[in-house]
Protein backbone atom coordinates (compact mmCIF):
# COMPACT_ATOMS: atom_id res chain seq x y z
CA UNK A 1 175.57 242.67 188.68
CA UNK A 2 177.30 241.21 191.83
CA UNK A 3 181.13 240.82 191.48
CA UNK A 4 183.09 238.89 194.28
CA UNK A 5 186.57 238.48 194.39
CA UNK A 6 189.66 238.39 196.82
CA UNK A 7 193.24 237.12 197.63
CA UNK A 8 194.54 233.71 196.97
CA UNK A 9 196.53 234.11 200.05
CA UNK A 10 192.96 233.36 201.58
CA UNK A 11 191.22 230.96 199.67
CA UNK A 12 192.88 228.66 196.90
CA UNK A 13 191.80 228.18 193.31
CA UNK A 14 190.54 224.63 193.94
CA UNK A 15 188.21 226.02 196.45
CA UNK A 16 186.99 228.69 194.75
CA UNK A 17 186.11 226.47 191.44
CA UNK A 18 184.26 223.82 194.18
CA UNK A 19 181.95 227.33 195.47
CA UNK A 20 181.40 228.08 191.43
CA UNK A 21 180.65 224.42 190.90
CA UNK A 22 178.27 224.24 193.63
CA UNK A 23 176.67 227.71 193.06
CA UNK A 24 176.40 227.10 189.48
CA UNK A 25 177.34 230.12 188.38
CA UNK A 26 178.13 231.61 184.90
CA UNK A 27 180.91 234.47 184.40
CA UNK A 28 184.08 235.18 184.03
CA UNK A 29 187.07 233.95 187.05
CA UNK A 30 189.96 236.49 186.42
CA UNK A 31 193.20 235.22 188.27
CA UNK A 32 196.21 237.84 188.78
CA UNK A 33 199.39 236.43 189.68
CA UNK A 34 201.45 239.48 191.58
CA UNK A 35 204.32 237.84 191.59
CA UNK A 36 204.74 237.31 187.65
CA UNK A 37 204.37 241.88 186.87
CA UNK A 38 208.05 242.12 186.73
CA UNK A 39 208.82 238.93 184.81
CA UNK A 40 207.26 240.23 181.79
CA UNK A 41 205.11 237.42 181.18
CA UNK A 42 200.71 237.42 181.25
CA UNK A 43 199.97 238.06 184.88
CA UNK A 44 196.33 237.21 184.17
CA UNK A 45 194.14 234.38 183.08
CA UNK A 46 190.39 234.39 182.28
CA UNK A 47 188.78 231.51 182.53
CA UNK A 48 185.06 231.29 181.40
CA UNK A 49 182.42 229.15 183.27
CA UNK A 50 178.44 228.65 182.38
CA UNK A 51 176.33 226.84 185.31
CA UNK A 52 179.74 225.97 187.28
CA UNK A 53 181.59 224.35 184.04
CA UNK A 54 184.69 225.67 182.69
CA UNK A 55 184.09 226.09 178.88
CA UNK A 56 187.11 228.24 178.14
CA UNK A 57 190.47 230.09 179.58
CA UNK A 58 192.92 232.37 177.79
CA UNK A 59 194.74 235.50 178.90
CA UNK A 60 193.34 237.92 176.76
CA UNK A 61 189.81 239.64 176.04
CA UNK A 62 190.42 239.66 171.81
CA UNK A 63 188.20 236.66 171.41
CA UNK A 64 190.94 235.35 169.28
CA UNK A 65 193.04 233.55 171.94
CA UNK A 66 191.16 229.56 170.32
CA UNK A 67 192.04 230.71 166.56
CA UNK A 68 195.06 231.72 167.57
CA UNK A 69 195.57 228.08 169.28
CA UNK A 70 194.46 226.46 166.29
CA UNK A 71 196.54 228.36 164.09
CA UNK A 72 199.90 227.28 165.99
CA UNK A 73 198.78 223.79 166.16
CA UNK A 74 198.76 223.86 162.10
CA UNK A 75 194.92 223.20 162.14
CA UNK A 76 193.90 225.82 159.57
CA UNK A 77 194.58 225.48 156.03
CA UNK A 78 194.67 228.89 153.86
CA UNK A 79 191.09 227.47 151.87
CA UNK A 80 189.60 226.80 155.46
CA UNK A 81 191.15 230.46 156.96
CA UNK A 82 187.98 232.58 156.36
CA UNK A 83 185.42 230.30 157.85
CA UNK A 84 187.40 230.64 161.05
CA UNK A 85 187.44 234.05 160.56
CA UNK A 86 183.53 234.05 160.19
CA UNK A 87 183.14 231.90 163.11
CA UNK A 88 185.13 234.48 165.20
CA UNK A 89 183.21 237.87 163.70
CA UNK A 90 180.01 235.91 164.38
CA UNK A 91 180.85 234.83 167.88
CA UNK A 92 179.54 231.39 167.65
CA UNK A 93 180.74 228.05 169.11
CA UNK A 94 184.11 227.70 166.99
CA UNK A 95 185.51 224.44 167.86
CA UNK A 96 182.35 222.86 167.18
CA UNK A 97 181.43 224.61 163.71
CA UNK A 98 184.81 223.84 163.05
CA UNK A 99 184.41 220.59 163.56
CA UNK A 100 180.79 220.16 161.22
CA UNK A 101 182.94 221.54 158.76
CA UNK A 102 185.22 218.59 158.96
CA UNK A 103 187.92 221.19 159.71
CA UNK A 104 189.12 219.65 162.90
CA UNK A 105 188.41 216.22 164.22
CA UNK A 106 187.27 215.16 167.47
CA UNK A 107 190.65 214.29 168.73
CA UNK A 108 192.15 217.52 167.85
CA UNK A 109 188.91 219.08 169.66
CA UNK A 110 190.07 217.43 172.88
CA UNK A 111 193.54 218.19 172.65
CA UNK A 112 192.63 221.92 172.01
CA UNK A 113 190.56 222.26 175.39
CA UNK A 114 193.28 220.56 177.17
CA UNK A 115 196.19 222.87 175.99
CA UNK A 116 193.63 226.05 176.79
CA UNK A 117 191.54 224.70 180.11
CA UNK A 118 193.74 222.60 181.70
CA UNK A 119 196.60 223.49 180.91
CA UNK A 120 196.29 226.97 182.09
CA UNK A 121 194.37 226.14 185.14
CA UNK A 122 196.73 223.81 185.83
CA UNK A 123 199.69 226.57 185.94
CA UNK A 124 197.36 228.49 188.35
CA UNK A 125 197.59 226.56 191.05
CA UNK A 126 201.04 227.55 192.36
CA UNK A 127 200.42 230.81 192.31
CA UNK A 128 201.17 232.08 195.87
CA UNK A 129 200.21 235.78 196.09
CA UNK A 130 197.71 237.35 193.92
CA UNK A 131 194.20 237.99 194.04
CA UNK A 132 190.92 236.81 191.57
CA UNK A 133 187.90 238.62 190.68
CA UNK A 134 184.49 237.05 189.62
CA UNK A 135 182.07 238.80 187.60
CA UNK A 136 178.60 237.15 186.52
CA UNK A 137 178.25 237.90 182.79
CA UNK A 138 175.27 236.40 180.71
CA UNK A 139 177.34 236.66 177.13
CA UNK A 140 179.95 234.60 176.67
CA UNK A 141 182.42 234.36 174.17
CA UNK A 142 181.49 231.76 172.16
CA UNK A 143 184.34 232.20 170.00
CA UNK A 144 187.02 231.26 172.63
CA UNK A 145 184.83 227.90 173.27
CA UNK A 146 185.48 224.24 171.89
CA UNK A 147 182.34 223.00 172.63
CA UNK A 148 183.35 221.11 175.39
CA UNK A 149 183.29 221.59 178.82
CA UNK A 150 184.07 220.09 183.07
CA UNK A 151 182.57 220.81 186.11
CA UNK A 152 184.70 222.93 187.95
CA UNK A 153 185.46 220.64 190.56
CA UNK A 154 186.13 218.03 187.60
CA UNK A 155 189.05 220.69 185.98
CA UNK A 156 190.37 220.77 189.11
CA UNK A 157 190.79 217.33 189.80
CA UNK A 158 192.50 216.78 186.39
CA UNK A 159 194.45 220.08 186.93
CA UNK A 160 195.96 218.87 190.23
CA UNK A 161 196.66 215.24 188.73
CA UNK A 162 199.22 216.86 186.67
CA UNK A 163 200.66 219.38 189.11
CA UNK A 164 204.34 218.52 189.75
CA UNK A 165 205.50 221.45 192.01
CA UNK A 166 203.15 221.74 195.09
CA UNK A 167 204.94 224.42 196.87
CA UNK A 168 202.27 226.68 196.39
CA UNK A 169 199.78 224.76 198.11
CA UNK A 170 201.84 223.30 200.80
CA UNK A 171 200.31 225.08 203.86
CA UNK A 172 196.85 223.92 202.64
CA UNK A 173 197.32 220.15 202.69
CA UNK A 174 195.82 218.08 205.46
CA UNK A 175 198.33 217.17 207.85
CA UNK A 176 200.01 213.83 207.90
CA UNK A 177 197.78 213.06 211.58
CA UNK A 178 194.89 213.70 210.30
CA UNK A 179 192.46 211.23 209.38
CA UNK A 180 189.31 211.55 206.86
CA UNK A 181 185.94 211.56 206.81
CA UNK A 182 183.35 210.93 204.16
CA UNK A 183 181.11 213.20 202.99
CA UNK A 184 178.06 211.09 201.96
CA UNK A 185 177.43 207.20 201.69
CA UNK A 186 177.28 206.97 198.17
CA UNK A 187 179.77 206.73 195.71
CA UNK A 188 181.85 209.50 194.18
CA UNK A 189 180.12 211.02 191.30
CA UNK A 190 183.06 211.78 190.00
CA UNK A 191 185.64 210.21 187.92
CA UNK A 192 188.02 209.14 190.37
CA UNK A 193 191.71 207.58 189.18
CA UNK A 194 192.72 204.10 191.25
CA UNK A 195 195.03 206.13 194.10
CA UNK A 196 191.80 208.63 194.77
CA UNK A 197 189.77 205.54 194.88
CA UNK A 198 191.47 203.90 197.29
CA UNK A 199 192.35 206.75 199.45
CA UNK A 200 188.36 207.75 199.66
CA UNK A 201 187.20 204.04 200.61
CA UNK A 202 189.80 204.27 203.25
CA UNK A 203 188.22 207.68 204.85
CA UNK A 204 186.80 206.71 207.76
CA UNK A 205 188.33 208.00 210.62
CA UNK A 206 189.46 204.83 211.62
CA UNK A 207 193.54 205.69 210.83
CA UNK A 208 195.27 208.83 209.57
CA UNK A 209 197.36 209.48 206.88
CA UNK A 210 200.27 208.27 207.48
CA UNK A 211 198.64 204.80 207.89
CA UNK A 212 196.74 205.11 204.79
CA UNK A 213 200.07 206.15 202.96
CA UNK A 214 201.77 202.44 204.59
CA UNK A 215 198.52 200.48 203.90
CA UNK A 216 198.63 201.89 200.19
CA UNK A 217 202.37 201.60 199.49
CA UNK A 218 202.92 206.00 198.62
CA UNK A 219 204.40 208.44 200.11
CA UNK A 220 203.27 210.52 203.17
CA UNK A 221 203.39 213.30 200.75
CA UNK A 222 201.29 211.52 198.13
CA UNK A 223 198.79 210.96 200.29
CA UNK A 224 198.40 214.30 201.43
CA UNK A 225 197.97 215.62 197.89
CA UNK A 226 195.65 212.58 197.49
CA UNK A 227 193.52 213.85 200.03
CA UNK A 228 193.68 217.21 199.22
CA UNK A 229 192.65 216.64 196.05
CA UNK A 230 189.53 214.55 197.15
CA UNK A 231 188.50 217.81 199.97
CA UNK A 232 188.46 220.48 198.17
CA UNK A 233 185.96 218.50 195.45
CA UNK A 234 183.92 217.75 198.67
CA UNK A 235 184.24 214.49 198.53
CA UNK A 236 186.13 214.27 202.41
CA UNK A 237 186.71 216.26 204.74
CA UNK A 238 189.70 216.76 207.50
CA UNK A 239 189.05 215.88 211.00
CA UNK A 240 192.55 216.94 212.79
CA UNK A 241 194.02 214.85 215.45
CA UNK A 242 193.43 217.17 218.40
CA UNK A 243 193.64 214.48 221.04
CA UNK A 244 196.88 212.49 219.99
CA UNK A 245 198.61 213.45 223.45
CA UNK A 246 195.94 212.44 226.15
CA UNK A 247 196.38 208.68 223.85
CA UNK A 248 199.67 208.38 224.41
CA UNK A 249 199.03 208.43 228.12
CA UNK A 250 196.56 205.69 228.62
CA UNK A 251 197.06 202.06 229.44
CA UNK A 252 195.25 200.76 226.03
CA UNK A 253 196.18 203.18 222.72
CA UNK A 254 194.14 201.05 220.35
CA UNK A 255 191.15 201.91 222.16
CA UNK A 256 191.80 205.41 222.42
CA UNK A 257 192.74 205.51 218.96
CA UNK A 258 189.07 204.46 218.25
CA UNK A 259 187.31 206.64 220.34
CA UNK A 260 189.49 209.34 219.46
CA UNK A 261 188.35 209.38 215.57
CA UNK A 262 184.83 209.01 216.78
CA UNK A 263 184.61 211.59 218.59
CA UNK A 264 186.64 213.82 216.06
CA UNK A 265 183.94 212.62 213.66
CA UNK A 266 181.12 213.72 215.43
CA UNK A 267 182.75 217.46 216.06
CA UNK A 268 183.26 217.81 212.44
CA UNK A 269 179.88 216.74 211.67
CA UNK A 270 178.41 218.98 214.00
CA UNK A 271 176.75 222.56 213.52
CA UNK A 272 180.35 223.70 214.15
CA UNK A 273 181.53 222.36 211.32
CA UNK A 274 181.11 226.32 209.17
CA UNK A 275 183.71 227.24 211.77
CA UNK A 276 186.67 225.35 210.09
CA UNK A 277 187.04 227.51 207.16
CA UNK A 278 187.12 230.87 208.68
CA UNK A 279 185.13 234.04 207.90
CA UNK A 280 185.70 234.80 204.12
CA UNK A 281 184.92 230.79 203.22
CA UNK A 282 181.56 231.41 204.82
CA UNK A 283 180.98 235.17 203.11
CA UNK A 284 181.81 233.97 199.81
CA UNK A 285 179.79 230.57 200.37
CA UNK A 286 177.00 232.94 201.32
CA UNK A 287 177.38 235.19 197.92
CA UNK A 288 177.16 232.31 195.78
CA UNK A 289 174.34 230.92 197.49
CA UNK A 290 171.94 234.05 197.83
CA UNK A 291 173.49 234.92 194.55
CA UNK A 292 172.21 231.90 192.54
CA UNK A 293 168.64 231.95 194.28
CA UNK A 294 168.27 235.73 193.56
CA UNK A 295 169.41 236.12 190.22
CA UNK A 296 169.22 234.49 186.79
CA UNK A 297 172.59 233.84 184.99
């Protein structure tokens, strides 16, 4: 069994749920956050993924941390208590069987996994200095599970939709001269809001952010979260503006301009495009990779 893990200072939680995603792979993610062991709350989350979706998150290893969540939310009536309990000895998909039962309804299903996924993942992302560990496991526990699951990459775009303090990812956001290139012709397949929508048809290296934050009406700083949230699901990708001087010093800018994103385009789309992430992207893209052709989760 291969285990992989490192420090967030390095690599951020969206990207590392994009390398499961893409990889496939089935385990558990365990986050720590160092900066939470003297503020005597959890400084760790689990959060459970099979073929690169996230089916559950919690921060404990009882198996009880769903039935618990149910139980707060009022869910569980004394006559229905010991078929949860079963469910739980018996490790089996509780949300669901809970659900045949008639116990809890579809909507309550839904809100469950977003108070345990989401949420959770969600209060991940500002977390500044600690490190995560990923372990392939075969048995899950089915008794922390709703039933329902995201692709990684789709938890994380939900996650960061509702993120209102981005201070822990500020040094990761494209900057505000960059513009944005597509990865791929065809459309996104995935669920995109309007904002992401409209921020994606506009990546074509034709104008940078701050023009796509006038065109669209938002904030400089809204479009940099935009298109942070649309990279890191690979969707774009950031080609910086490393010849804005030399087009400030020609007769005709406009042109420049132009021939400035082109060429930026073609450099990113080159075979030097592995270079932008540094060495531990490319190890850990290179564990997942081998990883998933060599074994069988």
């Amino acid at each position: 069994m291969t285990i992989i893990q490192g420090s967030l200072s390095e690599f951020s939680l969206p990207e590392i749920f994009q390398l499961l995603d893409q990889g496939q792979k089935t385990g558990i993610l365990t986050v720590r956050d160092s900066q939470n062991l003297q503020s005597g709350k959890p400084s760790l989350r689990h959060i459970w993924l099979h073929s690169g979706r996230v089916v559950a998150a919690g921060d404990c290893l009882d198996n009880r941390g769903l039935a618990r969540l149910i139980e707060q939310k009022g869910y569980i009536t004394e006559s229905s208590r010991p078929e949860l309990e079963r469910f739980v000895q018996e490790n089996v998909l509780l949300g669901l069987n809970l659900k045949s039962l008639g116990i809890l309804q579809p909507d309550q299903l839904k809100l469950l996994f977003g108070i345990q996924v989401l949420r959770q993942v969600c209060a991940l992302f500002n977390v500044e200095v600690g490190q995560f560990r990923f372990s392939p496991i075969s048995q899950l526990p089915k008794a922390e599970m709703t039933g329902l699951s995201l692709p990684a990459t789709e938890t994380t775009l939900m996650g960061l939709r509702s993120l209102k303090d981005w201070k822990g990812l500020e040094n990761k956001l494209p900057e505000p001269s960059s513009t944005l290139f597509k990865i791929g012709s065809e459309p996104p397949h995935l669920r995109l809001d309007t904002s992401e929508t409209q921020v994606w048809e506009l990546a074509d290296c034709s104008i940078n952010l701050v023009k796509i934050a006038e065109q669209l009406h938002i904030s400089i700083q809204k479009a940099q979260q935009i298109a942070f949230r649309l990279i890191v699901v690979g969707l774009v990708e950031e080609v910086p503006d490393i010849d804005g001087g030399i087009a400030n010093k020609i007769n005709n800018p406009d042109q420049e301009k132009e021939s400035s994103a082109e060429v930026s385009c073609q450099v990113i789309s080159s075979s030097e495009r592995s270079e932008v992430s540094g060495s531990f992207l490319q190890s850990l893209v290179g564990f997942l990779r081998h990883s998933y052709n060599s074994t069988s989760d």
